[in-house]
Protein backbone atom coordinates (compact mmCIF):
# COMPACT_ATOMS: atom_id res chain seq x y z
CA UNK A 1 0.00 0.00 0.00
CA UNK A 2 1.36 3.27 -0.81
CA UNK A 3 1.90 5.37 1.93
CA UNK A 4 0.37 8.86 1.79
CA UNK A 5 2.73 11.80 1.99
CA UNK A 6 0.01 13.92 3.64
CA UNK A 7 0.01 11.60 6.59
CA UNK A 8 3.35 11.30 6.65
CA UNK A 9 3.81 15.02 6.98
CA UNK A 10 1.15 15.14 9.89
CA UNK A 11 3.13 12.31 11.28
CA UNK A 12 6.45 13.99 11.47
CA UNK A 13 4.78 17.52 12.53
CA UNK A 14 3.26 15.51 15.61
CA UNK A 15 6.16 14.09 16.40
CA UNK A 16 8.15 17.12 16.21
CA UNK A 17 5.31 18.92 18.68
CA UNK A 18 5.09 16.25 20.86
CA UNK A 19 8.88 17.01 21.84
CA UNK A 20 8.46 20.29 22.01
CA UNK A 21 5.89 20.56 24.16
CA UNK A 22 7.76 17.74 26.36
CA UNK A 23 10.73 19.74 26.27
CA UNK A 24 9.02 23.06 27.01
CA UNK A 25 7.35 21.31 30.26
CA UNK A 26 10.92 20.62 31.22
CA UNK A 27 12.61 23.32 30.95
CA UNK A 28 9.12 24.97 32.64
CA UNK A 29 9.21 22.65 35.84
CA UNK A 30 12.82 23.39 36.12
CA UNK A 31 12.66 26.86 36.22
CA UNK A 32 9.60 26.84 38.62
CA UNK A 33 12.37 24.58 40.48
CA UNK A 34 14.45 27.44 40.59
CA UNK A 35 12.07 30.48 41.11
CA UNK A 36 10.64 28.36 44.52
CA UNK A 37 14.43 28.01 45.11
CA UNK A 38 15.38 31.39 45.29
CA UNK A 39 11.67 32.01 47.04
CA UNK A 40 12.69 29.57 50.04
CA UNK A 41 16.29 31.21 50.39
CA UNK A 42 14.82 34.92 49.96
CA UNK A 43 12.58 34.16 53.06
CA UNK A 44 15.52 31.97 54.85
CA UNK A 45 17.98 35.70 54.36
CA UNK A 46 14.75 38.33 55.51
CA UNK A 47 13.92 35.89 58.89
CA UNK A 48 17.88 35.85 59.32
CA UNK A 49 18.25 39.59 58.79
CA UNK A 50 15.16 40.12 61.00
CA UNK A 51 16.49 38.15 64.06
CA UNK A 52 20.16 40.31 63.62
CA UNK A 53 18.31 43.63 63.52
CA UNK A 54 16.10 42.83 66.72
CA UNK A 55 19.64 41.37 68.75
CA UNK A 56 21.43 44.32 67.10
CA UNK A 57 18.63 47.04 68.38
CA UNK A 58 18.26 45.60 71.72
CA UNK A 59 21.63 45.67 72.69
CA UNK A 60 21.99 49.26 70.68
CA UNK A 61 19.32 50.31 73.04
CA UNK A 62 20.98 49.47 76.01
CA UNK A 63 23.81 51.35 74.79
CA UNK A 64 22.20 54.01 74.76
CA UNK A 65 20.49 54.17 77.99
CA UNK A 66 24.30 53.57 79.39
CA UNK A 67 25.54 56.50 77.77
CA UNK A 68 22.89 58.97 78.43
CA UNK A 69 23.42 58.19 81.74
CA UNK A 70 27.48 58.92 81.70
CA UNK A 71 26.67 62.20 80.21
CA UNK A 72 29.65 64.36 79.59
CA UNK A 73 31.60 64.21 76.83
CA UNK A 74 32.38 60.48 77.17
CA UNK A 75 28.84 60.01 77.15
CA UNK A 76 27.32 61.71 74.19
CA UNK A 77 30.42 60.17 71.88
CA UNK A 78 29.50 56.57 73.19
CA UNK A 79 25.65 57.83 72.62
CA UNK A 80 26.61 58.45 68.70
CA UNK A 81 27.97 54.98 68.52
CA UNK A 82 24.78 53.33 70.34
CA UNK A 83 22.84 55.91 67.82
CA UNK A 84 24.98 54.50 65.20
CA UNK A 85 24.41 50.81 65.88
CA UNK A 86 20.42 51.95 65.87
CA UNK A 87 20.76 52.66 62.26
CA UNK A 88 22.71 49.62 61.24
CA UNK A 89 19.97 47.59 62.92
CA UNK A 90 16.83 49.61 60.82
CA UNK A 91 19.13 49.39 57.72
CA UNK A 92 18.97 44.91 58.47
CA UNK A 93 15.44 45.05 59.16
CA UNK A 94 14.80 47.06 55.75
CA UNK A 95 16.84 44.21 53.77
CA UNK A 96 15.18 41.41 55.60
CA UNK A 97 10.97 42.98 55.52
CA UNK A 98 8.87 41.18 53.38
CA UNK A 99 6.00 43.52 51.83
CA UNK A 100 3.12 44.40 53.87
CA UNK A 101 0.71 41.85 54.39
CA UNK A 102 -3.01 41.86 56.05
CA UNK A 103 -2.20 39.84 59.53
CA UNK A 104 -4.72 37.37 60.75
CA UNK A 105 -5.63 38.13 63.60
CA UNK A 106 -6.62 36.25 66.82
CA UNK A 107 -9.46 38.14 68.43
CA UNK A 108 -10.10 38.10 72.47
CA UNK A 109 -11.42 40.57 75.08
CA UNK A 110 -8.34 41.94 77.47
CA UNK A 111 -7.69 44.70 80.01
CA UNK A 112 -5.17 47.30 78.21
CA UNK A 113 -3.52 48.12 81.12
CA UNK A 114 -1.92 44.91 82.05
CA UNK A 115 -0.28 45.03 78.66
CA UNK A 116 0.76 49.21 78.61
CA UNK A 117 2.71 47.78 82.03
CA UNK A 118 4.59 44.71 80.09
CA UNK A 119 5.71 46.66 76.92
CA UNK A 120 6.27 49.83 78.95
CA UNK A 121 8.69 47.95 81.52
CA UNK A 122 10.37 45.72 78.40
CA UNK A 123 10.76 48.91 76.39
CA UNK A 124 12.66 50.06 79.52
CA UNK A 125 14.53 47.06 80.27
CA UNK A 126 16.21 47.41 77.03
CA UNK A 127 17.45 50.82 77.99
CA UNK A 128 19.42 49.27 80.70
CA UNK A 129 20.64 51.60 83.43
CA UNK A 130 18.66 54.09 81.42
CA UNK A 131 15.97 55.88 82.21
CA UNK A 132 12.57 57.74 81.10
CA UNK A 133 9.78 58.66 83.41
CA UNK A 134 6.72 56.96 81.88
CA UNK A 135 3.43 58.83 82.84
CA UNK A 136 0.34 56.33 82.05
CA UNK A 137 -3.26 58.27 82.21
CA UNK A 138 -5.45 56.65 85.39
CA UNK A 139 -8.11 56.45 82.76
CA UNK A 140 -6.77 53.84 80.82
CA UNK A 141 -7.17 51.22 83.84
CA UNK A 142 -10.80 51.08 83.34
CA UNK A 143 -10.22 50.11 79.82
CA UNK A 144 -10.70 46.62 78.18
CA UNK A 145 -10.22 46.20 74.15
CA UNK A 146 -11.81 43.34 71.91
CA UNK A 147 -8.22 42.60 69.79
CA UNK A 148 -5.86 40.70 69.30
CA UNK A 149 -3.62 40.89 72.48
CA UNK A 150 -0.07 39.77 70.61
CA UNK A 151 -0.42 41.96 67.65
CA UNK A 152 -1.28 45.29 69.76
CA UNK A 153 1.89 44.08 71.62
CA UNK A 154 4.13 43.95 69.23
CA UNK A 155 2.47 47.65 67.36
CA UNK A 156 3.19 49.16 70.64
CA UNK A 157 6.72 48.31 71.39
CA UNK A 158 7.31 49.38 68.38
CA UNK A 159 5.99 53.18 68.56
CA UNK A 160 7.61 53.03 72.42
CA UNK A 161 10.45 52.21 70.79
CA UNK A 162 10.67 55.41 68.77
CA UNK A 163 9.94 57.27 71.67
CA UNK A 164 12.54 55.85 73.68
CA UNK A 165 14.75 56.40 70.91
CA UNK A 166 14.30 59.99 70.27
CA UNK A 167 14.52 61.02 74.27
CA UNK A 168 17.52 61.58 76.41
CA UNK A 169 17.93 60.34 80.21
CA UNK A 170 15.00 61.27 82.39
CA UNK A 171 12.92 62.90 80.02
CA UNK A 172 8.63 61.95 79.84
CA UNK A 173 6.83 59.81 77.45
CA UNK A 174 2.98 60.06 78.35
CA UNK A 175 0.11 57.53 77.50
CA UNK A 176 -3.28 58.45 77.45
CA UNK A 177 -6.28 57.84 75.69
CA UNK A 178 -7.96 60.32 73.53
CA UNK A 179 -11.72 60.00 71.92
CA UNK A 180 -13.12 61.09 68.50
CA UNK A 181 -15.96 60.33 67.22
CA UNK A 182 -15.81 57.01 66.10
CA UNK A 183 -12.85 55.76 67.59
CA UNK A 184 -10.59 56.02 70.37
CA UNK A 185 -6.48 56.19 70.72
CA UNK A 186 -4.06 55.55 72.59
CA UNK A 187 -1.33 58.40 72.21
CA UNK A 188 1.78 57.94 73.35
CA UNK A 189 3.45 61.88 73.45
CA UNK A 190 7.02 62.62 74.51
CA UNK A 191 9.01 65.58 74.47
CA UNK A 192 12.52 64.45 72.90
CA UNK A 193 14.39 65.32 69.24
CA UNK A 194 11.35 65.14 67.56
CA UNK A 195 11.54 64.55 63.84
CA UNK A 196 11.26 67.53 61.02
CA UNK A 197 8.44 67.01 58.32
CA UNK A 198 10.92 65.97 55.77
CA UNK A 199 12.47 62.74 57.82
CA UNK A 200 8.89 61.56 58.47
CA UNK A 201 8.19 57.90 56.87
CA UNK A 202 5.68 58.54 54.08
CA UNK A 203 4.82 54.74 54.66
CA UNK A 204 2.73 55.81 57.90
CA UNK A 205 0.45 57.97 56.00
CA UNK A 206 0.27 56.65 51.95
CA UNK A 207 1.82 53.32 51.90
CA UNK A 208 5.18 54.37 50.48
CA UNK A 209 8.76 52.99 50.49
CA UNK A 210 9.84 52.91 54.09
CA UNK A 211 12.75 55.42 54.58
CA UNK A 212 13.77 58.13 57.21
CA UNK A 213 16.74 56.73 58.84
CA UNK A 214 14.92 53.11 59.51
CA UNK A 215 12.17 54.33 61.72
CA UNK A 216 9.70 53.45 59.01
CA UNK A 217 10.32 49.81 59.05
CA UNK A 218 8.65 49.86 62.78
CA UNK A 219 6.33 52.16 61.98
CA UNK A 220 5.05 50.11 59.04
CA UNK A 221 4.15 46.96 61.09
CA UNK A 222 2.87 48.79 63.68
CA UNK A 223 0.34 50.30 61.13
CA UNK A 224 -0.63 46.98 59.56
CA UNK A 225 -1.42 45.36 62.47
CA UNK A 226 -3.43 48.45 63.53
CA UNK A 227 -4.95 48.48 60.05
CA UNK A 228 -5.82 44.76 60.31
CA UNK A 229 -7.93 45.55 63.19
CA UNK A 230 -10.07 48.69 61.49
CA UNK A 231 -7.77 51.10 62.92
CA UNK A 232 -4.49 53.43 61.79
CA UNK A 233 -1.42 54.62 63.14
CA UNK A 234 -0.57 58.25 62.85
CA UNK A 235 2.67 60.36 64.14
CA UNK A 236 2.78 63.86 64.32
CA UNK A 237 6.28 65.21 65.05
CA UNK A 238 7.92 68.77 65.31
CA UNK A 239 11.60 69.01 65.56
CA UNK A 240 12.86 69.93 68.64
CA UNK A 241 9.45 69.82 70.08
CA UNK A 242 8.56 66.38 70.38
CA UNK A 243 6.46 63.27 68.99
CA UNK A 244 2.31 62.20 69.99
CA UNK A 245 1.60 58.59 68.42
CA UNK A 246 -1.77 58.04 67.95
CA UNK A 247 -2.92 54.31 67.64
CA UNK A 248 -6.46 54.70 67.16
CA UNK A 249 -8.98 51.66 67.05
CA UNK A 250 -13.10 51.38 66.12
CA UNK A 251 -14.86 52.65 69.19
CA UNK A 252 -16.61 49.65 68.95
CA UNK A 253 -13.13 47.62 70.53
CA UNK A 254 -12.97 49.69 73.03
CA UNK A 255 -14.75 48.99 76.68
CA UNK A 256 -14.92 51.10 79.74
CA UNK A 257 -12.27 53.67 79.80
C-alpha cells in the first residue's frame, strides 16, 4: 500500500510537537524549580536579617540608655555609637521585611492596662541603666479592648520604641487615651528630638517605600497590624518639640475607659 505523503507530513509535525511541548514542560518545571528556590532562600535571608536587627537594636538600646546616663563628653560620643548601631539595625530590618501583608488576627477581650505595664517595663529594660519617666493616664485602667492581644503588643513596642529612641535620660513619654468620634487612641506623646516634616516615613500615611533613617520599618508593622484591626497609626512630630503617636482603634473595641 502506498503510503500517503500527507500523513506522513502530519506524522512527522506531531512528532516534532510532541517534543516540544515535552521539552518546554521541562525546561518549565525546572525553572519553577528554581524560582521556589530562590523564594525559600529569599525568606531563609529576611527571617535571618530580622532576628540580627532585633539582637542588634536591643543591645543598641541598652547602649544608649548607658551612655545617656554617663553624660559628659564620654557620654554623648559613646551615645553616637549606640545611635549609630540603631541605624545599622533599621538598615537589616529594611533588607530582611517582606512587603506588607493583612495579619490574621486572633481576636479576644483583654484589660489594656496589664499590657501598657509589660511593653512599657520591656521597652525600659532594654534601655538598661537608662531611664525615662513613663506617665500612664489613670483612665486607661478602666479600659478593656476586643483585639488581638499579641499583635497590639508587638504595634506598641514598636511606637515606644521610637519614643525611647528619640529622648535623652530622664525625660517623659505620656500615655493616654484620647476620643473622637468614632474611635478612640491611645497616644503615646514625649518631648525628645522630635523629627522635622521631611524625615517623616511617608509609609505611615500613603503606603510608600519605608525610609527616614529606619524608623519606618517599625512604623510600618505597627500600622498593619493596627490596620488589620479597622484602625491606623498616625505620628505627628515637630523638631525639637517632640512626637504624639496616635494608635487609634473602632470605638466599637474599646470597653470602659
Amino acid at each position: 500500500m502506498a503510503l500517503d505523503v500527507s500523513d506522513l507530513i502530519l506524522a512527522l509535525l506531531a512528532s516534532g510537537l510532541g517534543a516540544a511541548v515535552i521539552a518546554g514542560r521541562a525546561r518549565l518545571a525546572g525553572q519553577t524549580a528554581e524560582v521556589q528556590t530562590a523564594q525559600h532562600l529569599a525568606a531563609e535571608r529576611g527571617r535571618a536579617l530580622a532576628l540580627l536587627a532585633q539582637e542588634v537594636q536591643s543591645t543598641s538600646l541598652s547602649l544608649l540608655g548607658r551612655a545617656q546616663v554617663l553624660g559628659g563628653e564620654a557620654g554623648r560620643a559613646f551615645e553616637a555609637e549606640a545611635r549609630h548601631l540603631l541605624s545599622l539595625s533599621d538598615q537589616a530590618a529594611e533588607a530582611g521585611s517582606e512587603r506588607e501583608r493583612t495579619p490574621s488576627l486572633k481576636e479576644e477581650r483583654f484589660p489594656l492596662a496589664p499590657l501598657l505595664r509589660e511593653t512599657v517595663a520591656l521597652t525600659a529594660q532594654r534601655l538598661g541603666p537608662g531611664r525615662r519617666l513613663w506617665r500612664v493616664e489613670p483612665a486607661l485602667e478602666a479600659v478593656t479592648l476586643r483585639a488581638d492581644r499579641r499583635a497590639l503588643r508587638a504595634a506598641l513596642l514598636e511606637v515606644l520604641t521610637r519614643a525611647v529612641r528619640a529622648t535623652g535620660e530622664g525625660d517623659a513619654i505620656d500615655l493616654r487615651l484620647e476620643r473622637a468620634r468614632d474611635s478612640l487612641a491611645l497616644v503615646v506623646e514625649d518631648e525628645g528630638l522630635g523629627l522635622g516634616a521631611e524625615d517623616l516615613s511617608p509609609a505611615v500615611h500613603d503606603g510608600g517605600a519605608p525610609r527616614s533613617r529606619g524608623l519606618g520599618i517599625g512604623l510600618v508593622i505597627a500600622r498593619a497590624l493596627l490596620r488589620a484591626h479597622g484602625g491606623e497609626l498616625v505620628l505627628e512630630a515637630a523638631e525639637g518639640v517632640g512626637a504624639r503617636a496616635f494608635l487609634s482603634l473602632p470605638a466599637e473595641r474599646w470597653a470602659g475607659g
